[in-house]
C-alpha atoms as a PDB file:
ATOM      1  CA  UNK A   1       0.000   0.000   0.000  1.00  0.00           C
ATOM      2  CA  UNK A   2       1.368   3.362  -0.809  1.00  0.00           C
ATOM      3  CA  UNK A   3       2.298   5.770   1.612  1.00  0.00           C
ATOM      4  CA  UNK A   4      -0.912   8.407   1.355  1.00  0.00           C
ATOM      5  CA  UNK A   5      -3.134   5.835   1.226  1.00  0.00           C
ATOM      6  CA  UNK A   6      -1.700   3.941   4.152  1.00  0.00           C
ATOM      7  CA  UNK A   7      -1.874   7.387   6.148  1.00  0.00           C
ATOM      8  CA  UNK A   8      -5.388   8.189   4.641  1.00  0.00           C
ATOM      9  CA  UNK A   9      -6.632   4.649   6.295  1.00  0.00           C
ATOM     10  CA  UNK A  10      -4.923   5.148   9.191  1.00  0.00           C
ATOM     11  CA  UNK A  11      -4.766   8.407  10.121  1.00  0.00           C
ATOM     12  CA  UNK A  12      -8.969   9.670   8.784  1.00  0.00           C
ATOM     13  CA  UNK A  13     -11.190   6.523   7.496  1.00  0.00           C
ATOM     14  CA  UNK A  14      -9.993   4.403  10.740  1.00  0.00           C
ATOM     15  CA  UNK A  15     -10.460   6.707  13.365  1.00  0.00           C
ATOM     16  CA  UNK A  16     -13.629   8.246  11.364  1.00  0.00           C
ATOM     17  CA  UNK A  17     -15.260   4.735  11.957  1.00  0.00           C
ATOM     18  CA  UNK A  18     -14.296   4.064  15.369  1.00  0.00           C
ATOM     19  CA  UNK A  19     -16.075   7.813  16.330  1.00  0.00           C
ATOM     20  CA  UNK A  20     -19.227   6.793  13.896  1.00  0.00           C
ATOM     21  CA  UNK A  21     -19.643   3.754  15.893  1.00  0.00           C
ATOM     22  CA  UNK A  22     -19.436   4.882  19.439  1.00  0.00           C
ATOM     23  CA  UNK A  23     -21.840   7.779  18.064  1.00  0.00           C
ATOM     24  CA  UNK A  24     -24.322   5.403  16.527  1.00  0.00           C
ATOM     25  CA  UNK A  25     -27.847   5.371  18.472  1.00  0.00           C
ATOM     26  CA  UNK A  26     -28.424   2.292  20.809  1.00  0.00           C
ATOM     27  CA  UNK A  27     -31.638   0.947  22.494  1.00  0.00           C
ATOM     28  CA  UNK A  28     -32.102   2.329  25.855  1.00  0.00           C
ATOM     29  CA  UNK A  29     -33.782  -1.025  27.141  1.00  0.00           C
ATOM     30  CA  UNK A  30     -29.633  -2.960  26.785  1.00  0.00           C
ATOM     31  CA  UNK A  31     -28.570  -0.087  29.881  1.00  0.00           C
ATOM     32  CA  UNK A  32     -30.759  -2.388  31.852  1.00  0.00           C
ATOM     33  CA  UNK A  33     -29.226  -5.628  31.287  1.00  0.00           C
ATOM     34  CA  UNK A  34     -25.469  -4.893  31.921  1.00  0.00           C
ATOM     35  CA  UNK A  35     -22.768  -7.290  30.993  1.00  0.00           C
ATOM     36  CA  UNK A  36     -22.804  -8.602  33.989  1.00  0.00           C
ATOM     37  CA  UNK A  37     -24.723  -8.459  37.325  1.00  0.00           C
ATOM     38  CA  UNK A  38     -25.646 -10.521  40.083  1.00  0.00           C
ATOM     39  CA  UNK A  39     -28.873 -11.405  40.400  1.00  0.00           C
ATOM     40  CA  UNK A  40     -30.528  -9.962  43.557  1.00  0.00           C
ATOM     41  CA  UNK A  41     -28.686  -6.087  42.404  1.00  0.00           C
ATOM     42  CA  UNK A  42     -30.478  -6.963  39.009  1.00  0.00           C
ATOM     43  CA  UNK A  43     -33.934  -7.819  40.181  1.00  0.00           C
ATOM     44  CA  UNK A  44     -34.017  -4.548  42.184  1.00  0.00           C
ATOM     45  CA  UNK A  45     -32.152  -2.331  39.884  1.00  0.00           C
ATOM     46  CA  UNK A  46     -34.412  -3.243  37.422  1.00  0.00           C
ATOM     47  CA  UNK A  47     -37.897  -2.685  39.066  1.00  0.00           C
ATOM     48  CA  UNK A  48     -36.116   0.721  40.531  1.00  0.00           C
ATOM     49  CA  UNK A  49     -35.649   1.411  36.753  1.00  0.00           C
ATOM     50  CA  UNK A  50     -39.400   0.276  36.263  1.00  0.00           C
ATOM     51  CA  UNK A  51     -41.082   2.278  39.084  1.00  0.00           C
ATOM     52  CA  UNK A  52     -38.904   5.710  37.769  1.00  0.00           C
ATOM     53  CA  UNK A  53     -40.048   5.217  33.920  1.00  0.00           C
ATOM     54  CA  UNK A  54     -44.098   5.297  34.589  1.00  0.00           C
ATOM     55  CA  UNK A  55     -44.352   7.302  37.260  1.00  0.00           C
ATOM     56  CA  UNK A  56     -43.951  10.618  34.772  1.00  0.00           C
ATOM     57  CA  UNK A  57     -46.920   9.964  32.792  1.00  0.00           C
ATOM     58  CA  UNK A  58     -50.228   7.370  33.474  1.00  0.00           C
ATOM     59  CA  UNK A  59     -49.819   5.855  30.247  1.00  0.00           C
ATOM     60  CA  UNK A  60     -45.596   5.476  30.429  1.00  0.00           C
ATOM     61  CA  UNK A  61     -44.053   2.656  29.942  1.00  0.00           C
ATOM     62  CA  UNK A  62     -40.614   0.748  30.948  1.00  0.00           C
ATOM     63  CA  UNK A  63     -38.135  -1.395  28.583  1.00  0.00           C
ATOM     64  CA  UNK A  64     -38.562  -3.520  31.733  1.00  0.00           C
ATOM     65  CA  UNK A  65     -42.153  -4.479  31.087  1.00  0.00           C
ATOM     66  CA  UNK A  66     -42.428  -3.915  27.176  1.00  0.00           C
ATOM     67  CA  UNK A  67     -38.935  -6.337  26.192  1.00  0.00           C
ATOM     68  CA  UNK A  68     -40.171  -9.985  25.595  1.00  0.00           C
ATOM     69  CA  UNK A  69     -39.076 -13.113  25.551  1.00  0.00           C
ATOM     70  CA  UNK A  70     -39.167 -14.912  22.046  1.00  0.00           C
ATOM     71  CA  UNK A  71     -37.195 -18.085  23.094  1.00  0.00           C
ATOM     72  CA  UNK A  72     -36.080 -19.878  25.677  1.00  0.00           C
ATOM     73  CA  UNK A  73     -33.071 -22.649  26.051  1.00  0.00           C
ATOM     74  CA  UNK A  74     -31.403 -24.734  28.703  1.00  0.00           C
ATOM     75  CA  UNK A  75     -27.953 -25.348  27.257  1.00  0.00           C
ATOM     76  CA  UNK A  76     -25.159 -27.532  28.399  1.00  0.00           C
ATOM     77  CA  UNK A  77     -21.331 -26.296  27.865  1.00  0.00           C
ATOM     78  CA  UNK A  78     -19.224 -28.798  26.006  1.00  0.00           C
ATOM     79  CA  UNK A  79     -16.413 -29.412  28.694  1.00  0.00           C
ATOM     80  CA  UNK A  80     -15.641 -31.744  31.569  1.00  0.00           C
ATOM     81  CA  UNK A  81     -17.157 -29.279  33.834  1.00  0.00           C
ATOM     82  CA  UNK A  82     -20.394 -29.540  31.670  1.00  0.00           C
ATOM     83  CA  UNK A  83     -21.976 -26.235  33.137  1.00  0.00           C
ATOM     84  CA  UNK A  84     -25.935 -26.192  32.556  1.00  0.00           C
ATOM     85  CA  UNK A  85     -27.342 -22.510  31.979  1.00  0.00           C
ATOM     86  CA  UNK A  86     -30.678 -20.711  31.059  1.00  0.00           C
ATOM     87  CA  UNK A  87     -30.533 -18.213  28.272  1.00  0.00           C
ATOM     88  CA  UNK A  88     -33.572 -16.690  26.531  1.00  0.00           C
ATOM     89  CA  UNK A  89     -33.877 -14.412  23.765  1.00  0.00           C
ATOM     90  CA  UNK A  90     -34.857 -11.117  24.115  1.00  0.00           C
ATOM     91  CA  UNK A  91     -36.839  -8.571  21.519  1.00  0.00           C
ATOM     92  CA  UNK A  92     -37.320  -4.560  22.634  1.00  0.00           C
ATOM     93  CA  UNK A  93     -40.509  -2.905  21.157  1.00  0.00           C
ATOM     94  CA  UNK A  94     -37.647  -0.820  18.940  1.00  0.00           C
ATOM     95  CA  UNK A  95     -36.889  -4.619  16.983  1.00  0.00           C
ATOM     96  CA  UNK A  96     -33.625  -5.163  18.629  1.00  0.00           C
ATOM     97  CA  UNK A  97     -32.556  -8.651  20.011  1.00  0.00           C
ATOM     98  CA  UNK A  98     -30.434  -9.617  23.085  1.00  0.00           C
ATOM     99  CA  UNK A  99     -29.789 -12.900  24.699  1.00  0.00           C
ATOM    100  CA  UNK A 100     -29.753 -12.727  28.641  1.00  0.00           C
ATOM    101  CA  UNK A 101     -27.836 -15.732  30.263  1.00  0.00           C
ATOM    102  CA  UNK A 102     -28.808 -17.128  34.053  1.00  0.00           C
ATOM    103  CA  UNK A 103     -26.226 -19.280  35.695  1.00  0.00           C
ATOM    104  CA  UNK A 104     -25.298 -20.358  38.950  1.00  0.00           C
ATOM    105  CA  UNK A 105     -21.911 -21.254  39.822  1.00  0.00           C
ATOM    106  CA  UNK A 106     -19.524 -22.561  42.852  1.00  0.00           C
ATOM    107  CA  UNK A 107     -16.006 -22.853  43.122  1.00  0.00           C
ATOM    108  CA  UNK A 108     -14.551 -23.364  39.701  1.00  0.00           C
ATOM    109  CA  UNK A 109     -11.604 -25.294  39.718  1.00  0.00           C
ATOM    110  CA  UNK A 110     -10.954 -28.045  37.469  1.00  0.00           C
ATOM    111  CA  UNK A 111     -11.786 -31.778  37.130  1.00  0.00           C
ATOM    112  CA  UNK A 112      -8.434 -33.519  38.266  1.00  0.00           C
ATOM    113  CA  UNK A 113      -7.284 -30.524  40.777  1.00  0.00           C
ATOM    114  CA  UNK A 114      -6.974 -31.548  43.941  1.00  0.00           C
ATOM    115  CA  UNK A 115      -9.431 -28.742  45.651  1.00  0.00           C
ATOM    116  CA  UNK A 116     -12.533 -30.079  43.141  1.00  0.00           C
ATOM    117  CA  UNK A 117     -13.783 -32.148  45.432  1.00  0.00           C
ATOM    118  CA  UNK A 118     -14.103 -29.060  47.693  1.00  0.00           C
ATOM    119  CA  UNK A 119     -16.710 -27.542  44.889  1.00  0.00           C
ATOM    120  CA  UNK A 120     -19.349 -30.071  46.015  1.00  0.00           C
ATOM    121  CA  UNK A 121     -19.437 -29.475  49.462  1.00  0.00           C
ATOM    122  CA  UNK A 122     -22.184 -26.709  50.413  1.00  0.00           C
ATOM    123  CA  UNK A 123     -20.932 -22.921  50.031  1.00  0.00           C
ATOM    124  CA  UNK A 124     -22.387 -20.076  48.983  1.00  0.00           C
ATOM    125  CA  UNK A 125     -23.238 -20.300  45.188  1.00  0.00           C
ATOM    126  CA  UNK A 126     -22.271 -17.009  42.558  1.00  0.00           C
ATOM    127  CA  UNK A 127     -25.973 -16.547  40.432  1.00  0.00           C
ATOM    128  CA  UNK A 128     -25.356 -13.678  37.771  1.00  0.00           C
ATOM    129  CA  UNK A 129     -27.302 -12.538  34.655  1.00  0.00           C
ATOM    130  CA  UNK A 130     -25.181 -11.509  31.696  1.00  0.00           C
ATOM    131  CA  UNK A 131     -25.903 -10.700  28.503  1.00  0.00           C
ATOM    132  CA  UNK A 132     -24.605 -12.099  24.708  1.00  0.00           C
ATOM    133  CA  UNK A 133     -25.227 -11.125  21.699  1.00  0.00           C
ATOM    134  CA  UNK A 134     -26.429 -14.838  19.952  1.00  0.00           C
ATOM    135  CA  UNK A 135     -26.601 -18.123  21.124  1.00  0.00           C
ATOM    136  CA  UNK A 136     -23.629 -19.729  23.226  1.00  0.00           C
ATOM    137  CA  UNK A 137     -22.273 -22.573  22.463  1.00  0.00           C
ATOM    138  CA  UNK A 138     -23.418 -26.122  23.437  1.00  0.00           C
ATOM    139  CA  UNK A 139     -25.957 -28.877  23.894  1.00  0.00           C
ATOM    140  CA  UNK A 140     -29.516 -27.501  23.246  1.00  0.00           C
ATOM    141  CA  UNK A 141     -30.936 -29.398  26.101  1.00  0.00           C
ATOM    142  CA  UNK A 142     -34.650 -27.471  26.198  1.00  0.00           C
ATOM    143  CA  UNK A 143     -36.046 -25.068  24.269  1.00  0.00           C
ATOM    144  CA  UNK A 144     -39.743 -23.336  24.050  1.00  0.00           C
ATOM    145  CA  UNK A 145     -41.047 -20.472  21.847  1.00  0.00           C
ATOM    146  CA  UNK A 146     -42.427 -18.074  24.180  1.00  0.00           C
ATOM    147  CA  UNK A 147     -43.067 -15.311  21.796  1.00  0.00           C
ATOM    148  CA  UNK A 148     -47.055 -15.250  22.587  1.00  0.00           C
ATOM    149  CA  UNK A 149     -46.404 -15.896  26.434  1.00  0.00           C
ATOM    150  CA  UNK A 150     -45.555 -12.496  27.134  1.00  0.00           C
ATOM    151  CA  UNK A 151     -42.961 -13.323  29.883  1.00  0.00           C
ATOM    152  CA  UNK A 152     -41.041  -9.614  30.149  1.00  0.00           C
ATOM    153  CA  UNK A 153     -37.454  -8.818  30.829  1.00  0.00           C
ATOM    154  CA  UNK A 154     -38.543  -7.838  34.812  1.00  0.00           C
ATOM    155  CA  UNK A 155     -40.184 -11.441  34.552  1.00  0.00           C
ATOM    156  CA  UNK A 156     -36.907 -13.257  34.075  1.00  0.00           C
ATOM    157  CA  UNK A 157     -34.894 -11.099  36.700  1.00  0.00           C
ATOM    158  CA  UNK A 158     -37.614 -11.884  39.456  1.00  0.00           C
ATOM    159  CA  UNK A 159     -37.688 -15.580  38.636  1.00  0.00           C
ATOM    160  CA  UNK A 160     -33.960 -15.719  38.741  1.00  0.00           C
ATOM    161  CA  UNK A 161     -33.987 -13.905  42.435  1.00  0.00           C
ATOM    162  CA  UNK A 162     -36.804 -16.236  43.765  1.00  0.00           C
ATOM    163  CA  UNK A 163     -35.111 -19.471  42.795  1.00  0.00           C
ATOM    164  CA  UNK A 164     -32.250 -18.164  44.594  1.00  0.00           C
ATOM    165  CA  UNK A 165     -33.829 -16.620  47.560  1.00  0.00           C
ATOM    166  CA  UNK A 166     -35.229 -20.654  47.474  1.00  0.00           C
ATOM    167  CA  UNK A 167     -31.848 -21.685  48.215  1.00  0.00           C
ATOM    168  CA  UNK A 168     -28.749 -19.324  47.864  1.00  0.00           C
ATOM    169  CA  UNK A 169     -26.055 -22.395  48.452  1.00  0.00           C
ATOM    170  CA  UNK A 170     -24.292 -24.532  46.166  1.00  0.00           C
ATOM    171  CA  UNK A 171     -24.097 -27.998  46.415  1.00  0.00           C
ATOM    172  CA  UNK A 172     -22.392 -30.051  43.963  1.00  0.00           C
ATOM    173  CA  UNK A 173     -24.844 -32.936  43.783  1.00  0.00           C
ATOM    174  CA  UNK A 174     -28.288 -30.923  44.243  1.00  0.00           C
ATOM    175  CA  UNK A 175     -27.828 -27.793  44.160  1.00  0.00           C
ATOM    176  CA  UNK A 176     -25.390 -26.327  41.053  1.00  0.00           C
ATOM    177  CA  UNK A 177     -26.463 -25.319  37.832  1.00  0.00           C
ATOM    178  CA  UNK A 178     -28.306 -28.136  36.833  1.00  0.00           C
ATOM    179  CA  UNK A 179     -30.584 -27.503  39.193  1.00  0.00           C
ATOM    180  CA  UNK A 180     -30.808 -23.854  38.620  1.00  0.00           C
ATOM    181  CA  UNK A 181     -31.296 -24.187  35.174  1.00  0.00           C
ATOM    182  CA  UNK A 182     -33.980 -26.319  35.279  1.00  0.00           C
ATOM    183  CA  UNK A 183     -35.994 -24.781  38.376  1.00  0.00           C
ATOM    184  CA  UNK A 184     -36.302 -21.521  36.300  1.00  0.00           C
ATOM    185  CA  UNK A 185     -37.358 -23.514  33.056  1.00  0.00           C
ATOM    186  CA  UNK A 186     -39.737 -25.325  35.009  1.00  0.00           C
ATOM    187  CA  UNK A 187     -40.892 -22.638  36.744  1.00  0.00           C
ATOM    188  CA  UNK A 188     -41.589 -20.456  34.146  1.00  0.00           C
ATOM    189  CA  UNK A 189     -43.298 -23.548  32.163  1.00  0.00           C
ATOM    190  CA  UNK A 190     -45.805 -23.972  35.034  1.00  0.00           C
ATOM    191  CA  UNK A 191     -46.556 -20.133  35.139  1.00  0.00           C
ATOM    192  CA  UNK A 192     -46.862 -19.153  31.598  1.00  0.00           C
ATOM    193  CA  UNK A 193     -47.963 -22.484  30.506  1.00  0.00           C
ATOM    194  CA  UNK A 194     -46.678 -22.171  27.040  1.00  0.00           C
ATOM    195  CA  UNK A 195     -46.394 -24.865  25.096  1.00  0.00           C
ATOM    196  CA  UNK A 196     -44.088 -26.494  21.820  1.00  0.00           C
ATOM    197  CA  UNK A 197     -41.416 -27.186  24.632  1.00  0.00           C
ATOM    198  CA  UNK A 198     -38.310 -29.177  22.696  1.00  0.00           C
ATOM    199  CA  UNK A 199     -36.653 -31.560  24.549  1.00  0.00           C
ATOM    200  CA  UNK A 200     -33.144 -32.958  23.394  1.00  0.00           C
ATOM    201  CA  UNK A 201     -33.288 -36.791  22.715  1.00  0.00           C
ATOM    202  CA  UNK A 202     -30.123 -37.213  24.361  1.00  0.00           C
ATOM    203  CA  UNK A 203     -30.410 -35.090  27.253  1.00  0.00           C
ATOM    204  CA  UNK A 204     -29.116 -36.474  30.509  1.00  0.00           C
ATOM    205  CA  UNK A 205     -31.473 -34.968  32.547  1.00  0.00           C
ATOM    206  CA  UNK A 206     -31.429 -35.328  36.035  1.00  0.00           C
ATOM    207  CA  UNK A 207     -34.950 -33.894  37.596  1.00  0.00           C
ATOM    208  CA  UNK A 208     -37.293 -35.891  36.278  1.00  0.00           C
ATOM    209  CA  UNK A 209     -40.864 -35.367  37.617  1.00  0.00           C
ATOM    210  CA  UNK A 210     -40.987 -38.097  39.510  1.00  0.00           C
ATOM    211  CA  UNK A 211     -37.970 -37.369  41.440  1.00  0.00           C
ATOM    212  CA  UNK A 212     -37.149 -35.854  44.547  1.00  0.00           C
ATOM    213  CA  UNK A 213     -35.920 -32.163  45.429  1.00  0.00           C
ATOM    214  CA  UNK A 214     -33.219 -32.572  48.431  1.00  0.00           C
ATOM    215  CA  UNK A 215     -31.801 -29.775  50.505  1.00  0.00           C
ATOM    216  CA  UNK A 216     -30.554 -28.229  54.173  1.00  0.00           C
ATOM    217  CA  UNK A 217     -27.468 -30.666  55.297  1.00  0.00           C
ATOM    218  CA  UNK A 218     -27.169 -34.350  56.468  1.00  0.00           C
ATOM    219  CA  UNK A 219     -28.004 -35.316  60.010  1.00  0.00           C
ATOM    220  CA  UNK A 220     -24.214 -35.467  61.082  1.00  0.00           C
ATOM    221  CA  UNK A 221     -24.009 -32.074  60.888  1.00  0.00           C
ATOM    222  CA  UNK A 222     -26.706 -31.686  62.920  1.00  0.00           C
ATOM    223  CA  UNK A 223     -29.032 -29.919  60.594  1.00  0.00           C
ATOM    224  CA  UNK A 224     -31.900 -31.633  59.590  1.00  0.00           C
ATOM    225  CA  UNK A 225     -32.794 -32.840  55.845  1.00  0.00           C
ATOM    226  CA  UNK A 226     -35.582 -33.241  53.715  1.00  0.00           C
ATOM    227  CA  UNK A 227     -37.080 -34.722  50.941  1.00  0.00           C
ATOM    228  CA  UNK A 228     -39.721 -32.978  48.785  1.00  0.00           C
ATOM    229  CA  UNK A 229     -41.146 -34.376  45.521  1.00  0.00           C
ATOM    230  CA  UNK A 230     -39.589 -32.187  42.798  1.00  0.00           C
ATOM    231  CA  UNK A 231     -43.563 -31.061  41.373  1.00  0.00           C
ATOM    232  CA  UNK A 232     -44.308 -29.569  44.575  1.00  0.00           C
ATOM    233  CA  UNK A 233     -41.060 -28.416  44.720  1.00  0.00           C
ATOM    234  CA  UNK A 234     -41.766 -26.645  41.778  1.00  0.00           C
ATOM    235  CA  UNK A 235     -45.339 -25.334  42.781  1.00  0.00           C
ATOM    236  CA  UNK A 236     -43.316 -23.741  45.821  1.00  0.00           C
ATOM    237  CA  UNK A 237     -41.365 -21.804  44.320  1.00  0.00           C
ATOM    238  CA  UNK A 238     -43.877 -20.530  41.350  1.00  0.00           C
ATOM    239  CA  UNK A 239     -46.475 -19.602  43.744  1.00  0.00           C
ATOM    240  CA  UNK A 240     -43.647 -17.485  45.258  1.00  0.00           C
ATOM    241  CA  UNK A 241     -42.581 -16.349  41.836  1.00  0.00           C
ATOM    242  CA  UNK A 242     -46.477 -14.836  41.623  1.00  0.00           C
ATOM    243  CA  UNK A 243     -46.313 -13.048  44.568  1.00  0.00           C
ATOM    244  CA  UNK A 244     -43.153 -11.478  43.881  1.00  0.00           C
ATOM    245  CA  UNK A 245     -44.884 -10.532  40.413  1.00  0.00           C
ATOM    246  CA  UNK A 246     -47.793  -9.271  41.844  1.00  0.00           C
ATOM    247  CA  UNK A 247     -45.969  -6.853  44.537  1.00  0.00           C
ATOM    248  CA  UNK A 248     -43.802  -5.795  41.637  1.00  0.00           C
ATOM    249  CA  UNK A 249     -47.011  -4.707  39.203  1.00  0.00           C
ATOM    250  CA  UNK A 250     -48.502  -3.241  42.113  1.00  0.00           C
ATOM    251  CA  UNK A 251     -45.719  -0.304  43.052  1.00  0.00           C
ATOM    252  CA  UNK A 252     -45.345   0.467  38.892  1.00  0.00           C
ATOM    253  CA  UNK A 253     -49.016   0.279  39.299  1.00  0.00           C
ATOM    254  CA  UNK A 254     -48.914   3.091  42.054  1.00  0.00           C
ATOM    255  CA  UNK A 255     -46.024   5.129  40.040  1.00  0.00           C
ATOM    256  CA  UNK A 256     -48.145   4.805  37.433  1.00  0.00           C
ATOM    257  CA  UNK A 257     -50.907   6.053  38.835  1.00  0.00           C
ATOM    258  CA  UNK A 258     -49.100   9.238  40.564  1.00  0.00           C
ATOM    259  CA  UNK A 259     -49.443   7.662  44.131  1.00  0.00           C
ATOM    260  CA  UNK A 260     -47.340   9.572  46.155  1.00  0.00           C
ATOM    261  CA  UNK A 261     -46.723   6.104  48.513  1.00  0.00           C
ATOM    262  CA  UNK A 262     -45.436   4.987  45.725  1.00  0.00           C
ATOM    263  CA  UNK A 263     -41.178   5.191  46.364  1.00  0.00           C
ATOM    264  CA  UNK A 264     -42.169   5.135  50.464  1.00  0.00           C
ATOM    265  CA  UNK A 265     -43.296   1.482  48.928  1.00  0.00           C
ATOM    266  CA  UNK A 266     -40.826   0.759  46.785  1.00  0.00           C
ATOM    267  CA  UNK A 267     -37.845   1.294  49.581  1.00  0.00           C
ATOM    268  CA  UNK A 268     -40.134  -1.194  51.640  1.00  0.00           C
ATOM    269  CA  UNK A 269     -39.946  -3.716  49.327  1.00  0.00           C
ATOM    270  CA  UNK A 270     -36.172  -3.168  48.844  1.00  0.00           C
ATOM    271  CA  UNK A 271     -35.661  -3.074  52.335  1.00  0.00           C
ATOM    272  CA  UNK A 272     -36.895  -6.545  52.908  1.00  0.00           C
ATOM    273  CA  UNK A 273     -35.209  -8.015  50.207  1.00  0.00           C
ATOM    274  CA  UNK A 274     -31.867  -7.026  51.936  1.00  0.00           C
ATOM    275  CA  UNK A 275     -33.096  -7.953  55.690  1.00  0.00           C
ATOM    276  CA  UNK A 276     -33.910 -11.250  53.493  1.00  0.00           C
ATOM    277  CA  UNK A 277     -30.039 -11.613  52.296  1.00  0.00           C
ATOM    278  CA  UNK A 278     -28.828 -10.162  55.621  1.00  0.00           C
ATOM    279  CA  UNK A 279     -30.476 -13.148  57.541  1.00  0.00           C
ATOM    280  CA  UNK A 280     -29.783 -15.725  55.365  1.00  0.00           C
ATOM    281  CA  UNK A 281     -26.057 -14.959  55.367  1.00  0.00           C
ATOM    282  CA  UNK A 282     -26.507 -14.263  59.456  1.00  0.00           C
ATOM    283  CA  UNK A 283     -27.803 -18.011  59.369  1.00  0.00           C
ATOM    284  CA  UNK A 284     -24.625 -19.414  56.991  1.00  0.00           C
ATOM    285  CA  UNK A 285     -22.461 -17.619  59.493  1.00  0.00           C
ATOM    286  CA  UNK A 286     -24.052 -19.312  62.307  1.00  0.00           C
ATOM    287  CA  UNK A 287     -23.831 -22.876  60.608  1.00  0.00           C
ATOM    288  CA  UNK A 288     -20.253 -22.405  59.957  1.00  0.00           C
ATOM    289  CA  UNK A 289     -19.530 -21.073  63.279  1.00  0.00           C
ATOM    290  CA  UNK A 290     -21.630 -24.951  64.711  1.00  0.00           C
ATOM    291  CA  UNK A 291     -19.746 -26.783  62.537  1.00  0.00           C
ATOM    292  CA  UNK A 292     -16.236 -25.556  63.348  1.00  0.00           C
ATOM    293  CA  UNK A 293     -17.370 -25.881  66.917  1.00  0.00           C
ATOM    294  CA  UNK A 294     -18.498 -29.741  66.428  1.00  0.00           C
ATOM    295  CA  UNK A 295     -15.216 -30.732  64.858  1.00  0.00           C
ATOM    296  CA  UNK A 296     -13.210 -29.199  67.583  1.00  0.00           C
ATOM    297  CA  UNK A 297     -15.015 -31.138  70.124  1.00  0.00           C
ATOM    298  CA  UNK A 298     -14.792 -34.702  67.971  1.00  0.00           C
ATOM    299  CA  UNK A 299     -11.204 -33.269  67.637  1.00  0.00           C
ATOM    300  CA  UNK A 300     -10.450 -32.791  71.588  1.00  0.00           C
ATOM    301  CA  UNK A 301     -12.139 -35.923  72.252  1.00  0.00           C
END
């Protein structure tokens, strides 16, 4: 390439493009789905976001409430680790598309490293949304078209929080992201009821209907156990799922509507989600604290 040219790309078209694109208009709705958040911070950032964008006008709406769902997957990562994860595909009322991933995760280390048998004992699992712009990689385990179910973008962050609220630990046999994965799918299936669900032929998996949903710790640690059949499981948690729904659509109801009570509201609701998370890691601290205490006794004995 000749000189001139070489300085013309360089030096004017390059740099022309890079300001063209960082100028270029983008949908509003994508500042509410960041690249990556936790879950909880999500849920109530985005119903924050919600409550702020009707309460201007009666007939105002949010990107939380008007960006839909058009398809949803449970995919497997190709790996050793085989990771499970919800993803569903997203469509704003301006056209655009964007694909919000769910996943729960624990300690990551490797098959074959000598802490990975660490992973599957309990401890506090990492549940994030992020967001991609197609479809990952992987096995296709499940997918549904849910593009006449109306299930929102606020829809998907409040399911995610109320399957963790359900249980915020990992556990590497009943609790990781199989689990997740599925509970939200299944979830979501019960509540919306849409159908044309696809399952994968080949897909390993591992709660069935007829199983059974385990959880709190085994008897030797001096917690008790329990066994619950994985439909009512399931029922559990949607008919929490609801009521989340319903005290959400109630305070954009009341921005909506110019109730002044409406932020006094909203705070309460925020408010108990974090005395929620405050006890629940007040009770994990309070477990640990028993169990260290038992195995310093079986020690001095």
């Amino acid at each position: 390439m000749a000189p001139a040219a070489s300085w013309l790309l360089n030096s004017v078209l390059l740099p022309t493009l890079q300001v063209l694109h960082v100028l270029q208009p983008r949908p509003t709705t994508w500042k509410y789905c960041p690249e990556k958040m936790d879950i909880p911070s999500w849920f109530l950032v985005l119903r924050a976001y919600a409550v702020s964008d009707v309460s201007h006008a009666e007939d105002a709406c949010s990107p939380a409430m008007t960006t839909v769902a058009l398809e949803l997957r449970r995919i497997k990562e190709l790996d050793r680790k085989e990771h499970e994860f919800f993803i569903a595909k997203m469509r704003h009322v301006d056209g655009s598309i964007r694909y919000l991933r769910i996943d729960r995760r624990g300690e990551d280390y490797e098959p074959g490293d000598a802490r990975w048998l660490e992973s599957f004992r309990e401890h506090p699992a990492s549940d994030e949304m992020s967001s991609e712009g197609g479809w990952p990689n992987g096995q296709v385990l499940e997918k549904a078209n849910v593009s006449k179910a109306n299930i929102t973008l606020i829809d998907l962050a409040a399911v995610g929080s109320v399957v963790r609220s359900n249980d915020d630990q990992y556990r590497g046999l009943n609790r990781q992201s199989h689990w997740f994965s599925d509970t939200i799918m299944r979830v979501l299936e019960l509540t919306y009821g849409f159908a044309g669900l696809d399952r994968s032929s080949n897909s390993d998996r591992v709660w069935a209907a007829n199983e059974y949903t385990t959880g709190g710790t085994s008897q030797s640690e001096g917690l008790p156990s329990y066994r619950l059949p994985r439909r009512e499981h399931i029922a559990i948690v949607a008919r929490k799922f609801r009521e989340e729904l319903d005290r959400t659509r109630d305070v954009i109801n009341m921005a909506r509507q110019q109730d002044p009570n409406a932020q006094t509201r909203l705070n309460e609701l925020e408010e108990e989600a974090r005395a929620a998370e405050r006890s629940r890691w007040q009770e994990e601290a309070e477990r640990y604290r028993q169990k260290g205490e038992s195995r310093q006794a079986e020690t001095e004995q």
